[in-house]
Protein backbone atom coordinates (compact mmCIF):
# COMPACT_ATOMS: atom_id res chain seq x y z
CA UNK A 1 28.56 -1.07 -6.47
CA UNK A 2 25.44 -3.97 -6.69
CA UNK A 3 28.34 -6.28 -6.40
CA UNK A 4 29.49 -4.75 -3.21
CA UNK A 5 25.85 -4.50 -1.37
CA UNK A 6 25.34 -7.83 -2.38
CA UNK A 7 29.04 -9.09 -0.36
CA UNK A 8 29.08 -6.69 2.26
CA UNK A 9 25.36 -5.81 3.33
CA UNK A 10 23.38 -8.89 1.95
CA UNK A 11 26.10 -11.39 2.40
CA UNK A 12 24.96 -13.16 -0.48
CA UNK A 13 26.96 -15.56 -1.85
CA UNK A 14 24.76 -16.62 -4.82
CA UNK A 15 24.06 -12.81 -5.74
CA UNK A 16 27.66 -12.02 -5.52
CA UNK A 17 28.86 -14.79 -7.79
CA UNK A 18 25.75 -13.78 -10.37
CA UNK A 19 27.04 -9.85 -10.27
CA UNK A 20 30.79 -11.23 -10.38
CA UNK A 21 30.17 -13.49 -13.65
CA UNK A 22 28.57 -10.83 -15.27
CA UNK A 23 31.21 -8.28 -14.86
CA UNK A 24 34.06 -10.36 -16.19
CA UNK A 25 31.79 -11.49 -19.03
CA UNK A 26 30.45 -7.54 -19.75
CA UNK A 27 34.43 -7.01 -19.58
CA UNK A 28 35.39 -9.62 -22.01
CA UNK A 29 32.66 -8.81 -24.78
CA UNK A 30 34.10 -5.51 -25.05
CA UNK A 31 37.75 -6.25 -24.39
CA UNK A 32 38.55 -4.48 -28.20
CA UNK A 33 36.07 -1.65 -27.64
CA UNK A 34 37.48 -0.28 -24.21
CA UNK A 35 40.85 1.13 -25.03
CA UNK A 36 39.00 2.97 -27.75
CA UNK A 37 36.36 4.33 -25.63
CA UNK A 38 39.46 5.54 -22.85
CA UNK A 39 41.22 6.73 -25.48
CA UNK A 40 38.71 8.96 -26.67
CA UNK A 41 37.43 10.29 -23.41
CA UNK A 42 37.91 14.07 -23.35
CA UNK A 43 36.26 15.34 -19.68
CA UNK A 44 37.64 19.36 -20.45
CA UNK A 45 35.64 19.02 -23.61
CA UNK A 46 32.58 17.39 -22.54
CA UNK A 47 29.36 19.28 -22.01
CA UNK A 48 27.76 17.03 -19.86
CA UNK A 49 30.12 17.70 -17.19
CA UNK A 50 28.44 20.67 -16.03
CA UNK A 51 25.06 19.17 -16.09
CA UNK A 52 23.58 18.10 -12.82
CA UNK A 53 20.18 16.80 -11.75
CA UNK A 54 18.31 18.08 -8.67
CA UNK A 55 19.73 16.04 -5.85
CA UNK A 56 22.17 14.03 -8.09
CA UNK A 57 24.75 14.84 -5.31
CA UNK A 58 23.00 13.19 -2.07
CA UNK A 59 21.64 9.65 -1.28
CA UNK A 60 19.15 9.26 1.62
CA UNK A 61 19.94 5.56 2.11
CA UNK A 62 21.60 2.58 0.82
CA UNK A 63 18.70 1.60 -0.62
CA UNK A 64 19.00 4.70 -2.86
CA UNK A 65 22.59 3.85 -3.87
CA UNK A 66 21.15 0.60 -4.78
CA UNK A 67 18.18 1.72 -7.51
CA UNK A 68 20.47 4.24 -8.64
CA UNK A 69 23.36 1.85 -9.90
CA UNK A 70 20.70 -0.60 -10.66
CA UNK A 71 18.84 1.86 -13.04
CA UNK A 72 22.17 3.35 -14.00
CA UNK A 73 23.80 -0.14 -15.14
CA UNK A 74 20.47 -0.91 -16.97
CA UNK A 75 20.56 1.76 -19.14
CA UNK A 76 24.41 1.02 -20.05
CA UNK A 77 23.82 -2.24 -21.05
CA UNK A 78 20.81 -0.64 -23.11
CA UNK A 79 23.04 1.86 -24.83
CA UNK A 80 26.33 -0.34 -25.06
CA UNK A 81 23.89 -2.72 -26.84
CA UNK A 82 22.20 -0.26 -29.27
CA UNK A 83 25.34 1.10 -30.65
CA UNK A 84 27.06 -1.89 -30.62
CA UNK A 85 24.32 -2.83 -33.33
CA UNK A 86 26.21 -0.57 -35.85
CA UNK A 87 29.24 -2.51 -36.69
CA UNK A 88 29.63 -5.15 -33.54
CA UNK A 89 26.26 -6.93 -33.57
CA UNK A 90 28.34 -10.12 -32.32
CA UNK A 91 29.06 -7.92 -29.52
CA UNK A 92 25.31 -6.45 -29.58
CA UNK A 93 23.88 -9.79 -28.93
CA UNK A 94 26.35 -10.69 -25.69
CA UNK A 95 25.36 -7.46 -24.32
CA UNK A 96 21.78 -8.35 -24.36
CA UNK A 97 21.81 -11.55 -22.87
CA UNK A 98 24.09 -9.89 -19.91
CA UNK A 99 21.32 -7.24 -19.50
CA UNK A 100 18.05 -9.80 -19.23
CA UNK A 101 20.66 -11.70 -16.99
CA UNK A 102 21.16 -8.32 -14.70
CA UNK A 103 17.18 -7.87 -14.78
CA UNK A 104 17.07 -11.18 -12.91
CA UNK A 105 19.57 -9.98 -10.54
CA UNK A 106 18.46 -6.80 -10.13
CA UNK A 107 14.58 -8.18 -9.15
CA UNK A 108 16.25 -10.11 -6.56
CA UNK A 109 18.41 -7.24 -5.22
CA UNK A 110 15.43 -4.97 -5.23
CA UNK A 111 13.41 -7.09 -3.19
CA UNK A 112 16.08 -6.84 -0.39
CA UNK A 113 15.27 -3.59 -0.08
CA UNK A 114 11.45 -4.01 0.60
CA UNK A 115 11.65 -4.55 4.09
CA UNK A 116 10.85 -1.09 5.58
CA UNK A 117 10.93 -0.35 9.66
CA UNK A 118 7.30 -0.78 10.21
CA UNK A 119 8.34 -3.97 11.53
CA UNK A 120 11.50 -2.86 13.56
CA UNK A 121 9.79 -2.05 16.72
CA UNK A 122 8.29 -5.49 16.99
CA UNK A 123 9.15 -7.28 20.16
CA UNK A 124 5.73 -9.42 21.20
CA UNK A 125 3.88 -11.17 18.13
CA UNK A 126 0.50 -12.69 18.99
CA UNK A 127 -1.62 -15.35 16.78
CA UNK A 128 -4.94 -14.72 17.07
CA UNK A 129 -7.08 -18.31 16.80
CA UNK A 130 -10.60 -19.01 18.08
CA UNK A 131 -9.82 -22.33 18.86
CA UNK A 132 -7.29 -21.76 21.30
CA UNK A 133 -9.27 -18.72 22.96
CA UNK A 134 -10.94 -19.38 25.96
CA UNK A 135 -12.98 -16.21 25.49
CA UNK A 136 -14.09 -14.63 22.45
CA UNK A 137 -11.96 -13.98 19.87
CA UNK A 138 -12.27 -10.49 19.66
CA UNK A 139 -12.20 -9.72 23.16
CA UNK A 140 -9.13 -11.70 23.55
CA UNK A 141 -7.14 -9.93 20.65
CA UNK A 142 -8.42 -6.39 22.28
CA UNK A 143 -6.58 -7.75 25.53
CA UNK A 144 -3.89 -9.28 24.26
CA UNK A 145 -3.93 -5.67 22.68
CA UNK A 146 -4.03 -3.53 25.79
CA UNK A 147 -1.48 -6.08 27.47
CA UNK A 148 1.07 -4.81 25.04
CA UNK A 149 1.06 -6.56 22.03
CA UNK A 150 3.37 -5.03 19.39
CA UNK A 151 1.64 -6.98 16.27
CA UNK A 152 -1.19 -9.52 15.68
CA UNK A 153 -1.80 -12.14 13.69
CA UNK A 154 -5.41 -13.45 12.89
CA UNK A 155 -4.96 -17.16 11.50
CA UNK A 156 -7.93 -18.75 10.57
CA UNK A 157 -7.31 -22.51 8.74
CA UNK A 158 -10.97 -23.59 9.10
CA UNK A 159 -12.84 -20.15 8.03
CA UNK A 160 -14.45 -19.51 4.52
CA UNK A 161 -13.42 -16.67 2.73
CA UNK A 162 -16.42 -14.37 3.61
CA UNK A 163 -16.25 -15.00 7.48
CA UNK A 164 -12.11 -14.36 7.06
CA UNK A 165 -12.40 -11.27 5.59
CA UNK A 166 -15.23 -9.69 7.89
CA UNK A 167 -12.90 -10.28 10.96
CA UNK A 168 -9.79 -9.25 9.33
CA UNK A 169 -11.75 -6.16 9.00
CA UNK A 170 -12.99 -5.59 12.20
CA UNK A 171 -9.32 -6.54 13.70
CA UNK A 172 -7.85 -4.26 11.38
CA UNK A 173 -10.18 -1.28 12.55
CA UNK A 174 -9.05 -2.22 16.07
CA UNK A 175 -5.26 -2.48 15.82
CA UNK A 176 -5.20 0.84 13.64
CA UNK A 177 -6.88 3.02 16.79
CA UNK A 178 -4.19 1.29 18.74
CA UNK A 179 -1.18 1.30 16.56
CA UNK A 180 -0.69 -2.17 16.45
CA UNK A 181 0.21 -4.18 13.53
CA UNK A 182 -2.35 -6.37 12.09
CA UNK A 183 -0.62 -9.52 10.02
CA UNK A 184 -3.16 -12.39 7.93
CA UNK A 185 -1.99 -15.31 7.63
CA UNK A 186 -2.14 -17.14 4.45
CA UNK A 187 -4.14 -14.80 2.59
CA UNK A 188 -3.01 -12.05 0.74
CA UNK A 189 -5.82 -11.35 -0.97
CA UNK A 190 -7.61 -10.68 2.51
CA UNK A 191 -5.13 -8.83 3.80
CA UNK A 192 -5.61 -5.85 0.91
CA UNK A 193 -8.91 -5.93 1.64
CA UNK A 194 -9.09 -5.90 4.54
CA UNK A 195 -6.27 -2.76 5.03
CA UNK A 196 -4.14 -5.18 7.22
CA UNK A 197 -0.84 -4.36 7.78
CA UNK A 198 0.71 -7.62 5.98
CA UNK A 199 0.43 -11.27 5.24
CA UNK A 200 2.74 -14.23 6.44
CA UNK A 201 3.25 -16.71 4.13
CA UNK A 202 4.56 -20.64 5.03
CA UNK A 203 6.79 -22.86 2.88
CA UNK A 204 3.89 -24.37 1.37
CA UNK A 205 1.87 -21.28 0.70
CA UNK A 206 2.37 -18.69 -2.12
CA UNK A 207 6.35 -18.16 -2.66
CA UNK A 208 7.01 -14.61 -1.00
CA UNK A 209 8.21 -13.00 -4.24
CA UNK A 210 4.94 -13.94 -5.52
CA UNK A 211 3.24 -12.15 -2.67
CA UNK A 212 5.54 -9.66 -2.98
CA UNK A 213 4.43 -8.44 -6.48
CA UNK A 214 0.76 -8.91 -5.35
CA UNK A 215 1.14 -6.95 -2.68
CA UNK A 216 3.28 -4.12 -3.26
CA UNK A 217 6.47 -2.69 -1.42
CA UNK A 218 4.61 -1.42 1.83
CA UNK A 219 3.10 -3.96 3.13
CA UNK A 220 4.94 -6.49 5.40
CA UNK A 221 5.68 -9.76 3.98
CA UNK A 222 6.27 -12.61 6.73
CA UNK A 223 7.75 -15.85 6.06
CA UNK A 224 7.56 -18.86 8.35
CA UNK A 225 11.40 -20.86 8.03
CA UNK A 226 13.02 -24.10 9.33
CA UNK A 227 16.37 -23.46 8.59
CA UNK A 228 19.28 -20.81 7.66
CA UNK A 229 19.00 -21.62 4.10
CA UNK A 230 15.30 -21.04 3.83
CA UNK A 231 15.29 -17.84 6.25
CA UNK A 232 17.74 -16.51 3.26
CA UNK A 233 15.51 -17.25 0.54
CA UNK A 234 12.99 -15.46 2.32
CA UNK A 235 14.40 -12.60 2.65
CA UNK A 236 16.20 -12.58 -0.79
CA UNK A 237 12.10 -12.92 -2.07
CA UNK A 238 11.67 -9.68 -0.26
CA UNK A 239 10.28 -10.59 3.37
CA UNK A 240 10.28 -8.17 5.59
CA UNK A 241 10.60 -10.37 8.81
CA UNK A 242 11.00 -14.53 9.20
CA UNK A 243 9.43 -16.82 11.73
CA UNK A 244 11.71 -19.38 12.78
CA UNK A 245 10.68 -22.42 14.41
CA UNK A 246 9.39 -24.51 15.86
CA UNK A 247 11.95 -23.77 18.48
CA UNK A 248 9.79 -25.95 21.63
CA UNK A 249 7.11 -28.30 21.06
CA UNK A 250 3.63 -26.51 20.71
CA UNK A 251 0.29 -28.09 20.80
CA UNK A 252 -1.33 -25.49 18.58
CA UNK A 253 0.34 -26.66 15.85
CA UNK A 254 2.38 -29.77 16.05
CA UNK A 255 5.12 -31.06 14.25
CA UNK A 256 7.38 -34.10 13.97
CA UNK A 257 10.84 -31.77 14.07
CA UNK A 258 12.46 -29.02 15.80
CA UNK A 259 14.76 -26.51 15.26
CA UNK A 260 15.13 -25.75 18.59
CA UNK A 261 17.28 -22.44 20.44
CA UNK A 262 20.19 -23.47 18.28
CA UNK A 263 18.60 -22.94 14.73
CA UNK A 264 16.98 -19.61 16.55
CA UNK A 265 20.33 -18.69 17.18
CA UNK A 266 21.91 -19.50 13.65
CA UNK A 267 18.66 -17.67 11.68
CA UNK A 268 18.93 -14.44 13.79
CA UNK A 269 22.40 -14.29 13.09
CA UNK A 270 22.13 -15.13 8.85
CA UNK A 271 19.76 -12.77 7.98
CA UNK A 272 19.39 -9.09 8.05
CA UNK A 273 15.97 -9.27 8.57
CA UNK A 274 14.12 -9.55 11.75
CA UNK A 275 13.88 -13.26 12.89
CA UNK A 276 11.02 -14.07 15.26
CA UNK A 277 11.24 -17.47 17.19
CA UNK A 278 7.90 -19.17 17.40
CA UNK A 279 6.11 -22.40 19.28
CA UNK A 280 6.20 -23.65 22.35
CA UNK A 281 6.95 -20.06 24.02
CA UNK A 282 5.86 -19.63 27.67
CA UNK A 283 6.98 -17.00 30.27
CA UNK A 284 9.09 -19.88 32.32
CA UNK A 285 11.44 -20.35 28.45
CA UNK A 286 11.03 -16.99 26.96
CA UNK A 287 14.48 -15.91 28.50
CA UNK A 288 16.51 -18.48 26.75
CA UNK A 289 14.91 -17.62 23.40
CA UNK A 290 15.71 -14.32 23.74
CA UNK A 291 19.06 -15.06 24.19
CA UNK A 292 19.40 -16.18 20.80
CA UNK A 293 18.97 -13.04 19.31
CA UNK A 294 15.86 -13.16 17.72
CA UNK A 295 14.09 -9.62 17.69
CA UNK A 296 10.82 -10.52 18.46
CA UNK A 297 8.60 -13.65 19.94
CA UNK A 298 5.20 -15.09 18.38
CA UNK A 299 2.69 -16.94 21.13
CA UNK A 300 -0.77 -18.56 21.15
CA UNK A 301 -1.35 -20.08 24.01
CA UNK A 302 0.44 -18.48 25.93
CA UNK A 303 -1.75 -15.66 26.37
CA UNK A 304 -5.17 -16.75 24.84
CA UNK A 305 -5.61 -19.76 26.76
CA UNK A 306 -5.76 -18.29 29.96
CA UNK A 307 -8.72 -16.14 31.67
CA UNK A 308 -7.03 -13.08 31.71
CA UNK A 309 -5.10 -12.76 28.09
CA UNK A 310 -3.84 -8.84 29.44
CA UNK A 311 -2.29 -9.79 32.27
CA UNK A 312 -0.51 -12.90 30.22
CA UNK A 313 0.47 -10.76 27.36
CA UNK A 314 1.59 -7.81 30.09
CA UNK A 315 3.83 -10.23 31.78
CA UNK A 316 5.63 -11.52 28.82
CA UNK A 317 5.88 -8.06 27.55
CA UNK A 318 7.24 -6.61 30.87
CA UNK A 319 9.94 -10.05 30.84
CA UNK A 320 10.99 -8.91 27.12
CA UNK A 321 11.20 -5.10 28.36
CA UNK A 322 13.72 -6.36 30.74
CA UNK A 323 15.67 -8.49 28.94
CA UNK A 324 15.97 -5.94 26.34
CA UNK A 325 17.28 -3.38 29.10
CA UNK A 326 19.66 -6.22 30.02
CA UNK A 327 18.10 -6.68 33.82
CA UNK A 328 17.16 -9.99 33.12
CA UNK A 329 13.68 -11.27 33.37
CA UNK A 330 11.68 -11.89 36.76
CA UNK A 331 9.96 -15.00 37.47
CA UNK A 332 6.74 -15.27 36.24
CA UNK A 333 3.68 -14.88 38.42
């Protein structure tokens, strides 16, 4: 079954040959022992039969049918071990290593499961820097708010800790009354504290398994990527969503590559997670990165340095409404 999810849903090659390898070794250290145990099955005769757990019957989700075969395969090896201990410790010992080997895999497999849909209806992602405002800070994020942002994200390089967590505070106060998500960057340390919505994480930061364990299953794990290989790291580490990019040259945070609308176009279609294209987004090239399937977009400047960040954020918004409806986008004002 793990083997399966791992093929068919995850499309994880790596996972798949793990699960695979420890299957046909699981089948070889008990290649004398099976027959037995088939030959002394006896179903009419066996009490447990009849014996059936509330809800034993249903699954809710896949993710269910995962942890269940995941818990249930655990506690074989467990038991196959144990009584192999009797007069097969040979056999005992193999069994053991295969089950701290399935723990690994397991980890892995459970942490493809983290991403939850608080993230799904995420179509406009806006960074939130002081630097690039040409108002204050937090009058720009309450416009960029009211212009339709679906989630924020309040990245601070320069700020000491103190002065980081009082505004992820305030922000977070602000996006809750308006159901917007509210992502740190960097920090997730400030982002519990705060009562943010998640943390996004870049290849040099924490690793996002790390962050996962410190920061629980419900909150949103981001992960900025460069490349297909990378995006699927990410989300086998148990990221909810991946930033791809840069796609276009950006001036709010230059770098000496690209990965341009092609490697948008190869990352939204490699994970299963939600890839959002960011850098060097503005409403006259927004229509050609949405056309690589990415599910959401993530601007700066393309709505905080302007006068009026609600009607910026409002237009790209309305352009991504559009193109979602499959109308096409109108020209920008």
């Amino acid at each position: 079954m793990l083997e399966d999810y791992a093929r068919f849903v995850l499309d994880d090659a790596e996972i798949s040959r793990e699960l695979k390898q420890i299957r046909h070794e699981l089948t070889e250290a008990l290649a004398e022992v099976l027959p037995q145990a088939v030959a002394h099955r006896d179903t009419p005769g066996d009490v447990g039969t009849t014996i059936k757990a509330p809800g034993e019957l249903r699954r809710a989700d896949l993710g269910e049918v995962v942890i269940a075969n995941g818990k249930r395969l655990g506690e074989a090896f467990r038991a196959i071990e144990e009584y192999s201990k009797i007069d097969r410790p040979e056999v005992a010992a193999r069994i053991e290593k295969l089950r701290y080997a399935f723990y690994e895999v397991e980890k892995r497999l459970s942490a493809s499961l983290a991403a939850g849909d608080r993230f799904a209806g995420v179509r406009l992602y806006v960074l939130i820097t002081e630097a690039v405002c040409r108002i204050p800070w937090l009058v720009a994020a309450r416009a960029a708010i009211a212009g339709g942002a679906d989630c924020l994200q309040l990245r601070e390089k320069n700020l000491d800790g103190g002065d980081f967590l009082n505004r992820a505070k305030i922000l977070a106060t602000e996006c809750r009354a308006a159901n917007c998500l509210l992502i740190i960057n960097d920090r997730p340390d400030i982002a519990m504290l705060s009562g943010a919505d998640g943390v996004h994480v870049g290849q040099g930061d924490l690793p996002a398994a790390e962050v996962r364990k410190m920061v629980g299953p419900r909150m949103v794990v981001g992960v900025s990527t460069h490349s297909v290989e990378q995006a699927r790291q990410a989300e086998r580490d148990g990221a909810d969503y991946v930033g791809i990019g840069p796609v276009f040259s950006s001036g709010t945070k230059p770098r000496d590559f690209r990965v341009g609308l092609e490697g948008a176009v190869a990352v939204a279609r490699a994970v299963r997670i939600p890839a959002v294209a960011i850098a060097g987004i503005t409403h006259a090239n927004v229509d050609d990165v949405w056309a690589t399937g990415v599910q959401a977009v993530a601007v700066t400047a393309a709505v905080l340095d302007t006068e009026d960040v609600q009607a910026a954020t409002k237009a790209l918004k309305d352009r991504l409404t559009l193109a979602r409806k499959g109308h096409g986008c109108p020209v920008s004002p």
